[in-house]
Protein backbone atom coordinates (compact mmCIF):
# COMPACT_ATOMS: atom_id res chain seq x y z
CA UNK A 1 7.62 9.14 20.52
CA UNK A 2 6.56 10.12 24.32
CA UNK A 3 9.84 9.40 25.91
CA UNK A 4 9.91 12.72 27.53
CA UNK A 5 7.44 14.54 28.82
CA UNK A 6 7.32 17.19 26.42
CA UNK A 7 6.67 16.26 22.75
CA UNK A 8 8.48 18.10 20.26
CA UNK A 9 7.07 19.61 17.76
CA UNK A 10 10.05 20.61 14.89
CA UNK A 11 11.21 17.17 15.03
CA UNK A 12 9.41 14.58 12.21
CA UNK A 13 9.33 11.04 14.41
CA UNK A 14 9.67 7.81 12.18
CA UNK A 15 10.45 9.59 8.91
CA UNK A 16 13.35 7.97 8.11
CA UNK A 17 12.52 4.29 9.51
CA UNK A 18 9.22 4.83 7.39
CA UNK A 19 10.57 5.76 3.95
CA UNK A 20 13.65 3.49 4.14
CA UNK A 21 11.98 0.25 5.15
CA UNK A 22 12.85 -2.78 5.05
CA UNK A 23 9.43 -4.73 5.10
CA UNK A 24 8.05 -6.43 2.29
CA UNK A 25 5.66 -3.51 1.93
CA UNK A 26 8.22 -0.98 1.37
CA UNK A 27 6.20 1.01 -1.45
CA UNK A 28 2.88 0.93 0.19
CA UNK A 29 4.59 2.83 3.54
CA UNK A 30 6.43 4.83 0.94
CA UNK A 31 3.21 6.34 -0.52
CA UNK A 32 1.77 6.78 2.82
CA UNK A 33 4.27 8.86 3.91
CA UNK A 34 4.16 10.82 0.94
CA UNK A 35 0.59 11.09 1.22
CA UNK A 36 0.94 12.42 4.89
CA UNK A 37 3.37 14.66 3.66
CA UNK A 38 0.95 15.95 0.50
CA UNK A 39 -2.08 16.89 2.60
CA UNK A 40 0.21 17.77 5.65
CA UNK A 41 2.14 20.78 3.73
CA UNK A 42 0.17 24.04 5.00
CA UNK A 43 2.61 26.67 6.07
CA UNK A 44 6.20 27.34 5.76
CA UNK A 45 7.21 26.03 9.09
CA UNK A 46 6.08 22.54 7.74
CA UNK A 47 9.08 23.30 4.91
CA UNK A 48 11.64 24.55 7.56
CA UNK A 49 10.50 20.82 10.01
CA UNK A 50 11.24 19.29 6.40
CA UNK A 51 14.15 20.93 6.13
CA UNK A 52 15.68 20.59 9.35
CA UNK A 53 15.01 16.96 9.27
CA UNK A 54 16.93 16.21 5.66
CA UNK A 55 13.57 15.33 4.00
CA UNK A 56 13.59 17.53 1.47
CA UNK A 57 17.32 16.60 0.45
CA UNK A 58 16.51 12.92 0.85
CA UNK A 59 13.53 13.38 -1.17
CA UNK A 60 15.24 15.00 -3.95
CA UNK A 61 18.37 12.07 -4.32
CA UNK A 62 15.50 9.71 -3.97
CA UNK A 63 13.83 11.25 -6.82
CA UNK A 64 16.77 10.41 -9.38
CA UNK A 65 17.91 6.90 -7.46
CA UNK A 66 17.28 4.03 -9.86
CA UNK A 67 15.12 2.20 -6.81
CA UNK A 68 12.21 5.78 -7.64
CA UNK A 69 9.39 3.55 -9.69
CA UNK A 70 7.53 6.53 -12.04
CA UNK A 71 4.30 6.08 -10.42
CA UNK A 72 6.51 7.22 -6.74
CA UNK A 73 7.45 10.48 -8.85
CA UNK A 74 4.42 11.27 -10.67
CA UNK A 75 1.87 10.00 -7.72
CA UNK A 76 4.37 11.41 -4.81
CA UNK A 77 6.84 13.67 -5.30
CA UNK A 78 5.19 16.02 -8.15
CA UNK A 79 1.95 16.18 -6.21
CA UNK A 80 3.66 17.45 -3.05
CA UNK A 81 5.73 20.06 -5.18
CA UNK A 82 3.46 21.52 -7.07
């Protein structure tokens, strides 16, 4: 994360290692994440970081993939949308 000396700011580090895990724990980092991201949403520049990064778009595929339990969409992805 502090490989540089500058830290940037419009970039979202571990997002993608986080939500596609591999661990054993998958779901629980899965509704952290989401969790981060449902008390983290404050402006619009948090949407256009989201967006940037392919979260949104990953978010919404996830959303209909067969691997999205119903407590993921009704817990996650409907309380950060709303």
């Amino acid at each position: 994360m502090l490989k540089e000396p500058v830290m940037d700011l419009t970039h979202l580090p571990m997002w993608t290692e986080l939500f596609h895990s591999r661990t054993v724990d998958v779901r629980a980092e899965r509704k952290w994440v989401l969790e981060l991201m449902k008390y983290g949403f404050k402006d619009t520049i948090d949407y256009a970081i989201c967006q940037k990064s392919y979260v949104i778009k990953t978010l919404m595929a996830f959303y209909e993939c067969s691997v999205c339990d119903q407590m993921t969409k009704v817990s996650g992805f409907l309380s950060i949308f709303k």
